[in-house]
C-alpha atoms as a PDB file:
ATOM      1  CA  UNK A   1     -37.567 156.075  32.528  1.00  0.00           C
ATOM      2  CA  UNK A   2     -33.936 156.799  32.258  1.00  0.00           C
ATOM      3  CA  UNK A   3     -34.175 159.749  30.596  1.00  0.00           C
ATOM      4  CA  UNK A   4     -36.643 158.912  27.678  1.00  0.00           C
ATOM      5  CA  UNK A   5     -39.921 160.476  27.461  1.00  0.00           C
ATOM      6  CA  UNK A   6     -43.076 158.278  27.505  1.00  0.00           C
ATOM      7  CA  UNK A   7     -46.131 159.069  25.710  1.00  0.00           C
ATOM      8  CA  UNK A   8     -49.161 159.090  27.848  1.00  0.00           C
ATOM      9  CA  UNK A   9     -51.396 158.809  24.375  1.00  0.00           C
ATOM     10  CA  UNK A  10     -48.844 157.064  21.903  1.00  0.00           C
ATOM     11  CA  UNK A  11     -48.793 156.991  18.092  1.00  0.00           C
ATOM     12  CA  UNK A  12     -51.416 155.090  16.389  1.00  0.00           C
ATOM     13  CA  UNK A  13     -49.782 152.069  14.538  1.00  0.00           C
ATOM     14  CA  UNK A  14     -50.267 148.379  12.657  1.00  0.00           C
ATOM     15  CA  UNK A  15     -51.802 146.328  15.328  1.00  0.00           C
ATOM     16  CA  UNK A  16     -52.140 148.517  18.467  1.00  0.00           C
ATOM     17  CA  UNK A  17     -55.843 148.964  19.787  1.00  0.00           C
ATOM     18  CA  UNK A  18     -57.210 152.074  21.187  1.00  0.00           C
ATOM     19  CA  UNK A  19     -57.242 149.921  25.010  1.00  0.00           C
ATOM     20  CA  UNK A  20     -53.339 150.940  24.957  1.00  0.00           C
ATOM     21  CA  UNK A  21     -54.829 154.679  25.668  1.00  0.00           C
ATOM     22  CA  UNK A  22     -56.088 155.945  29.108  1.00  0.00           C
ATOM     23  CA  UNK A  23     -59.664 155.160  29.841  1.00  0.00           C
ATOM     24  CA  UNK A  24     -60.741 158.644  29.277  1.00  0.00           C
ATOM     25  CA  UNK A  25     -59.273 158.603  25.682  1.00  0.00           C
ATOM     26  CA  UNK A  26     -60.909 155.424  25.351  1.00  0.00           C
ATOM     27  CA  UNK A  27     -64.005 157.324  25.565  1.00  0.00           C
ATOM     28  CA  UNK A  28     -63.356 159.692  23.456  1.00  0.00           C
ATOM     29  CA  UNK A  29     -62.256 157.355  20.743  1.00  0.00           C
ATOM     30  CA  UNK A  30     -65.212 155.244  21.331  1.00  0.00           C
ATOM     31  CA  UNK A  31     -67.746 158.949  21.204  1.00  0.00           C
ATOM     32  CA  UNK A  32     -66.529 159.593  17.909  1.00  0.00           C
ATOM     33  CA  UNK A  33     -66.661 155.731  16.399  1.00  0.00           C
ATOM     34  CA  UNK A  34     -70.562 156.093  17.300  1.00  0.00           C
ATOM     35  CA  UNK A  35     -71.354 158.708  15.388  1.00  0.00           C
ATOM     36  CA  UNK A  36     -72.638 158.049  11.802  1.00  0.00           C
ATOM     37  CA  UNK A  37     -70.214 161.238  10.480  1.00  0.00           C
ATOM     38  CA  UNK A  38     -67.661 163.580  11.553  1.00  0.00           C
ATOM     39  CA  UNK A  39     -68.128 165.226  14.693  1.00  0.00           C
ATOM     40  CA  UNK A  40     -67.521 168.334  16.769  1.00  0.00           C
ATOM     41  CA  UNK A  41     -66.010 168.884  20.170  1.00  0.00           C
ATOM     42  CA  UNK A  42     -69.365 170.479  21.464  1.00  0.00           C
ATOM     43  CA  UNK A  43     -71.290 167.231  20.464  1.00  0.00           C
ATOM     44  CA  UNK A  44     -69.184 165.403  21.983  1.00  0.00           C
ATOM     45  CA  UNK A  45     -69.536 167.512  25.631  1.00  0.00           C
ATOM     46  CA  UNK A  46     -72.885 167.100  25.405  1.00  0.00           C
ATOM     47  CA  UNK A  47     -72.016 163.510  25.249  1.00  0.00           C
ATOM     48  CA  UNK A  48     -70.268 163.622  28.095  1.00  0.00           C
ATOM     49  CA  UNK A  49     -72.860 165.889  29.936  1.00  0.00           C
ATOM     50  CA  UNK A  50     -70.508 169.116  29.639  1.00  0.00           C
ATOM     51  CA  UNK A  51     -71.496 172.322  30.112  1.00  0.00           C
ATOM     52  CA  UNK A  52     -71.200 173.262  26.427  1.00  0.00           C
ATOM     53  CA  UNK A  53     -72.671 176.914  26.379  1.00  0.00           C
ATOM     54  CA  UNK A  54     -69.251 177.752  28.447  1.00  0.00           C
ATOM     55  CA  UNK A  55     -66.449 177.673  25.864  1.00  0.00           C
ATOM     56  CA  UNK A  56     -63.796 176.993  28.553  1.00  0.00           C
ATOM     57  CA  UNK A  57     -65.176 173.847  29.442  1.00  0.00           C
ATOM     58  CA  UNK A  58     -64.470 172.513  25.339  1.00  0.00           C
ATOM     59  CA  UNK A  59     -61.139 173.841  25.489  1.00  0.00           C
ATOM     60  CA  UNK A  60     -59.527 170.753  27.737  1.00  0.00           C
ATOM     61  CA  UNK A  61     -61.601 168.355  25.622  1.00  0.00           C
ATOM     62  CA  UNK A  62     -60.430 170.101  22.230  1.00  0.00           C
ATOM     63  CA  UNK A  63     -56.762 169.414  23.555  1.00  0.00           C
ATOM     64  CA  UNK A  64     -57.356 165.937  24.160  1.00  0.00           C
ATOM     65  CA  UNK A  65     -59.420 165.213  20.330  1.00  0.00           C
ATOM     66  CA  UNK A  66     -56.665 167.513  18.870  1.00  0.00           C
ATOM     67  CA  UNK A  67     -53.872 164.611  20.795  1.00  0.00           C
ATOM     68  CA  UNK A  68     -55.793 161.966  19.779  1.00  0.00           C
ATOM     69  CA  UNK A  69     -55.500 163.393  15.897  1.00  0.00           C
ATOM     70  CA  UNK A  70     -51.956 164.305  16.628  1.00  0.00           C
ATOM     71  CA  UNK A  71     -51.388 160.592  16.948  1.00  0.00           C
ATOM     72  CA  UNK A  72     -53.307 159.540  14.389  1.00  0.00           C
ATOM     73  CA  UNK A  73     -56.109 157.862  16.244  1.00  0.00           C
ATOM     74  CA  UNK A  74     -58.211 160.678  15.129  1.00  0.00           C
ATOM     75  CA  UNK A  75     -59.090 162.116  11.984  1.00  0.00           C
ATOM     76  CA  UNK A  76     -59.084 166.166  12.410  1.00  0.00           C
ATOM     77  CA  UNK A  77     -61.044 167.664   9.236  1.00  0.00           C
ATOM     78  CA  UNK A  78     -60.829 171.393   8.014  1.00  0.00           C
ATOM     79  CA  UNK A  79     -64.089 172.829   9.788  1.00  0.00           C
ATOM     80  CA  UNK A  80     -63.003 171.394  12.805  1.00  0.00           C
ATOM     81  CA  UNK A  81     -64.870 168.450  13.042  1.00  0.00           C
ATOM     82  CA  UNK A  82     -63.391 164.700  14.296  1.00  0.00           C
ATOM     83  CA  UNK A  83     -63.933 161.665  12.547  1.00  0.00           C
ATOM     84  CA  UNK A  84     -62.468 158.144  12.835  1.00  0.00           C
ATOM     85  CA  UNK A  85     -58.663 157.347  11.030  1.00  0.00           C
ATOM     86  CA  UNK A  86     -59.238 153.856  11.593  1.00  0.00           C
END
């Protein structure tokens, strides 16, 4: 794109919907708005039917909640746990 960089997940702002973000982000976003409080990445593999006893199948899906708080579609909380920013 003529030398800018595009943002595959972009920044959360005034009147942008999480359907802007790549289906699987979708997900994610959507995983987290169902549950009643804030959640953890191993909840939501087991969502998703991961393998959650193995750590290094929570580590891509940590990146990807981490992005998603990054960006301010997530809330990341001190212990670790996800919630909803919006």
């Amino acid at each position: 794109m003529g030398g800018r960089s595009v943002l595959l997940i972009p920044v959360r702002a005034a009147g942008i919907d999480p359907d802007v973000l790549p289906q699987d982000y979708q997900r994610l976003v959507a995983i987290v708005r169902e549950v009643a409080g804030p959640v953890t990445v191993r909840a939501v593999g087991e969502v998703l039917g991961l393998s959650v006893e193995v750590r290094g199948e929570l580590e891509p899906l940590r990146a990807k909640l981490n992005r998603l708080a990054d960006r301010a579609w997530l809330r990341k909380l001190a212990e670790g746990r996800f919630t909803i920013a919006f």
